[in-house]
Protein backbone atom coordinates (compact mmCIF):
# COMPACT_ATOMS: atom_id res chain seq x y z
CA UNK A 1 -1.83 0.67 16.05
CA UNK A 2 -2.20 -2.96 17.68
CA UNK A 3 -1.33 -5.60 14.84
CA UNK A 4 -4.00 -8.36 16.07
CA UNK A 5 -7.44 -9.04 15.09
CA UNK A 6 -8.60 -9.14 19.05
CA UNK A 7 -6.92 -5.63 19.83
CA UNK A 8 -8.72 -4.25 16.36
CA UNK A 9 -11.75 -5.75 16.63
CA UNK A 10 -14.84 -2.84 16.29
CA UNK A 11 -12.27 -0.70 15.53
CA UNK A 12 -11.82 1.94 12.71
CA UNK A 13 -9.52 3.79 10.21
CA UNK A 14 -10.35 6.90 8.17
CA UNK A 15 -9.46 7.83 5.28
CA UNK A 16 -10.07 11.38 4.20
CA UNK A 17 -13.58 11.21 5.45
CA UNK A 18 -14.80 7.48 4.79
CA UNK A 19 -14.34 5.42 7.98
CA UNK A 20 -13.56 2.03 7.25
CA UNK A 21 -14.03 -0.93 9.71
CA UNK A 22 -10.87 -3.43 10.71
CA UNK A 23 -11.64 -7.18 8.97
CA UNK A 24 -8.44 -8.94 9.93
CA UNK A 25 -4.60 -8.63 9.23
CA UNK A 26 -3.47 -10.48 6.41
CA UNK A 27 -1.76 -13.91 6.65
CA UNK A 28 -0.80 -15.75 3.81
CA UNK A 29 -0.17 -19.57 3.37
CA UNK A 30 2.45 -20.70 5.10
CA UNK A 31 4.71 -24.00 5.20
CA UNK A 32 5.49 -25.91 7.96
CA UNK A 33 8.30 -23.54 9.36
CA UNK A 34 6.08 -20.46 9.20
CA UNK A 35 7.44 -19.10 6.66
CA UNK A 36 5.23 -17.86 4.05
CA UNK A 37 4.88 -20.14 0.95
CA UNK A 38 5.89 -18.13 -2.33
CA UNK A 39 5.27 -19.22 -5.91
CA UNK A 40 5.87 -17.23 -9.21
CA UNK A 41 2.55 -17.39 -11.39
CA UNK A 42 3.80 -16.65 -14.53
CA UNK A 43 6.02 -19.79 -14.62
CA UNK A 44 2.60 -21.85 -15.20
CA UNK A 45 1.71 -20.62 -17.94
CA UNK A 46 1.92 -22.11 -21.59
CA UNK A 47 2.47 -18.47 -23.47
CA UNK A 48 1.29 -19.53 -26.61
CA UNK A 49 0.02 -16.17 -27.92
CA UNK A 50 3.52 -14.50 -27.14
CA UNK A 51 1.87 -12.23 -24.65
CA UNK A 52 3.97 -9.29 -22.55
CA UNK A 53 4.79 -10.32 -18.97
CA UNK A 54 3.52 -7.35 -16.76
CA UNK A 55 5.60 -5.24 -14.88
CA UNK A 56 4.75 -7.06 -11.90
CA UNK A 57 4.11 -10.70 -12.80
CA UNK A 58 7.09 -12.19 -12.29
CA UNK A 59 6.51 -11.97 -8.43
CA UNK A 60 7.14 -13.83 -6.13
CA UNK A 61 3.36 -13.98 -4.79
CA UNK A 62 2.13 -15.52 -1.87
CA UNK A 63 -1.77 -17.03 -1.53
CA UNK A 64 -3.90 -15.47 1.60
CA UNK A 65 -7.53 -16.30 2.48
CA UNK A 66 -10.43 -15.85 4.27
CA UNK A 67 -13.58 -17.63 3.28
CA UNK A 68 -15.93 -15.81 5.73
CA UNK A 69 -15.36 -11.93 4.42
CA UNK A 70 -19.22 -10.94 3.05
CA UNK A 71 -20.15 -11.02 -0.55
CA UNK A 72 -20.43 -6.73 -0.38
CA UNK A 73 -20.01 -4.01 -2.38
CA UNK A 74 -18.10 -1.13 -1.02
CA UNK A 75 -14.32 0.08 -0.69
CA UNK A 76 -11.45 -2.17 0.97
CA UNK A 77 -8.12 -0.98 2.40
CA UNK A 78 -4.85 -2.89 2.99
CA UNK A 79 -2.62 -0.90 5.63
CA UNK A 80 0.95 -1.78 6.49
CA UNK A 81 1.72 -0.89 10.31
CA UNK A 82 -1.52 1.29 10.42
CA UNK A 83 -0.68 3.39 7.11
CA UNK A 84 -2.53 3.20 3.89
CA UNK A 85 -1.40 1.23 1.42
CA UNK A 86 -4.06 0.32 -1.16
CA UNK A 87 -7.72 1.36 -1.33
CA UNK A 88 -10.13 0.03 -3.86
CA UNK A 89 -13.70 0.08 -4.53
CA UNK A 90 -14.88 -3.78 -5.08
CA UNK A 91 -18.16 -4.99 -6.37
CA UNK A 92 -17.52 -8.30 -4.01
CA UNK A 93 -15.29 -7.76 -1.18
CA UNK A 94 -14.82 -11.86 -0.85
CA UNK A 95 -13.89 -12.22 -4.57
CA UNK A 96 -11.85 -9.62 -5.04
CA UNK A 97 -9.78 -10.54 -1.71
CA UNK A 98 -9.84 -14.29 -1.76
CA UNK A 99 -9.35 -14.72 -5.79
CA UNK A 100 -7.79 -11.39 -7.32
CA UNK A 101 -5.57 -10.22 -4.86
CA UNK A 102 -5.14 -13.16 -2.65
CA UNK A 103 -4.39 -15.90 -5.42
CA UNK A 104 -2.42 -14.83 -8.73
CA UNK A 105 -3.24 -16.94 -11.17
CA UNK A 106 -0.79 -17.63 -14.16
CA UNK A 107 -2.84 -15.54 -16.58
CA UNK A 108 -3.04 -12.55 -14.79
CA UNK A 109 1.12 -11.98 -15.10
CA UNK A 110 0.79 -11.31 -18.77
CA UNK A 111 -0.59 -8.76 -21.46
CA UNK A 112 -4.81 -8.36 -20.34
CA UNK A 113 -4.15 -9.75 -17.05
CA UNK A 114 -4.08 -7.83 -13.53
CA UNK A 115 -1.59 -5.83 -12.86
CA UNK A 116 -3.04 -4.32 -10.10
CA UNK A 117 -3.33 -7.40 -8.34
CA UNK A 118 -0.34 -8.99 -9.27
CA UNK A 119 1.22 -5.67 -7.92
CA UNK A 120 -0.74 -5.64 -4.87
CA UNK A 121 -0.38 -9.33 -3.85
CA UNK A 122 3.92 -8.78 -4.22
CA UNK A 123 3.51 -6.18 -2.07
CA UNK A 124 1.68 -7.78 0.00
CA UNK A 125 3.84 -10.64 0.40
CA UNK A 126 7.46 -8.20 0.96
CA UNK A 127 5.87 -6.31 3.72
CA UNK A 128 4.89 -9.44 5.71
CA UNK A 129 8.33 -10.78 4.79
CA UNK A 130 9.76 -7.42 6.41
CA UNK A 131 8.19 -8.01 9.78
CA UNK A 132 4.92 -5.71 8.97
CA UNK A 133 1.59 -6.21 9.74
CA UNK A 134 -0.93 -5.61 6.24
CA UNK A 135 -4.17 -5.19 7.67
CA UNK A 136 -7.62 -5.64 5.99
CA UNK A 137 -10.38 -2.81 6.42
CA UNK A 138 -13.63 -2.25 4.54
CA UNK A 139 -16.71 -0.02 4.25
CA UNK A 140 -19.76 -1.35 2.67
CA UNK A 141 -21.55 1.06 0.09
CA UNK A 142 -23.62 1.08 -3.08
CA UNK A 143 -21.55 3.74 -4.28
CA UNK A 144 -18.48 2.15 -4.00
CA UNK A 145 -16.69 4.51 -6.81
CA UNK A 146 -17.90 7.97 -5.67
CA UNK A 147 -16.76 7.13 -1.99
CA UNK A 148 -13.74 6.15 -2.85
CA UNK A 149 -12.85 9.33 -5.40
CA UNK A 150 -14.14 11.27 -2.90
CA UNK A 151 -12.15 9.63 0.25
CA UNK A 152 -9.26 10.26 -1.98
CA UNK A 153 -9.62 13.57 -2.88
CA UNK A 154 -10.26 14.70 0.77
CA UNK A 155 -7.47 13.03 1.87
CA UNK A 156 -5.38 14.74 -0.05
CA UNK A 157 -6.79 18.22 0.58
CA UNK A 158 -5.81 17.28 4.40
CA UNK A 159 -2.11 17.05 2.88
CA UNK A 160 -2.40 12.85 3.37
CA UNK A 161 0.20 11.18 1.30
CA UNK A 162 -1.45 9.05 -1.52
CA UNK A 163 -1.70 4.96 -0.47
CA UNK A 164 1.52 3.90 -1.87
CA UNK A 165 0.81 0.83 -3.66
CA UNK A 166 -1.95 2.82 -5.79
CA UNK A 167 0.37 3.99 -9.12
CA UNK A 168 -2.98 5.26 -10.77
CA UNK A 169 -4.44 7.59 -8.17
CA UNK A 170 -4.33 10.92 -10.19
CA UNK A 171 -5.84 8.85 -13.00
CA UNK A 172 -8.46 7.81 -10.53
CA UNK A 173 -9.39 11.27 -9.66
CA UNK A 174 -8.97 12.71 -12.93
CA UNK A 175 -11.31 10.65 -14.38
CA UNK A 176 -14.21 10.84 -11.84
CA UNK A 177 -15.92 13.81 -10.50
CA UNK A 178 -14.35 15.19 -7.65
CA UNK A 179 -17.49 15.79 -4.85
């Protein structure tokens, strides 16, 4: 699958049978080398409370961006090299992009904080790091939940392999109505 936004452009991705529209491949901060800038969250926090660190929190993380995705409901999909990777319903595709999964703050690494994103954003961060491309796709929908159980559920009953940076898929579809 072509790796740049011009080649993707108007271009699609399905998933079971939700077709998702290309947004842009994911680049994160980077320093003056072009490498990308890495930080570990957890190491700016004051821990007061004695909280856990997730499984996931210690990183490393890296911050990506992009002010101009809509302010929509509906399900987003990062893809490594064309393959699913993560799909999520979102009630705001820019927030949950630009300030859950795109910037981990030092909260979110402990006990009650994200560990999806913190997950997510690591991952993130090693593919691009390997060479990969993570690209950003996205339907918009009301019902943001149902299509994604149900994109799941038929993508599975076509013998697709289950995104792999989603741990809690059976969860997911045990605990919502298949279609």
């Amino acid at each position: 699958m072509p790796s740049d936004r011009e080649n993707n452009t108007g271009r699609t991705i399905e998933l079971g049978d939700l077709p998702l529209r290309y947004l842009l491949d994911v680049v994160p901060d980077q320093s003056p080398g072009g490498d990308p800038i890495v930080y570990e969250a957890h190491t700016r926090y004051d821990n007061v409370l004695g909280r856990a660190l997730l499984p996931s929190g210690l990183g490393p993380f890296c911050r990506f961006r992009e002010p101009s995705l809509p302010h929509l409901a509906g399900v987003m999909l990062f893809t490594v090299d064309g393959v699913p990777a993560y799909l999520q319903d979102v009630p705001d595709l820019n927030q949950a992009f630009n300030l859950r999964f795109g910037l981990i703050a030092p909260r979110q690494c402990y006990e009650g904080g994200d560990e999806q994103a913190c997950r997510v954003n690591a991952e993130v961060l090693k593919a691009i790091r390997e060479g990969q491309v993570v690209s950003l796709w996205f339907r918009a929908t009301l019902n943001a939940r149902q299509a994604t159980v149900r994109a799941l559920t038929r993508h599975r009953q076509a013998g697709g392999a289950d995104p792999g940076w989603n741990l809690q898929v059976s969860q997911t579809l045990s605990k919502d109505a298949a279609p």
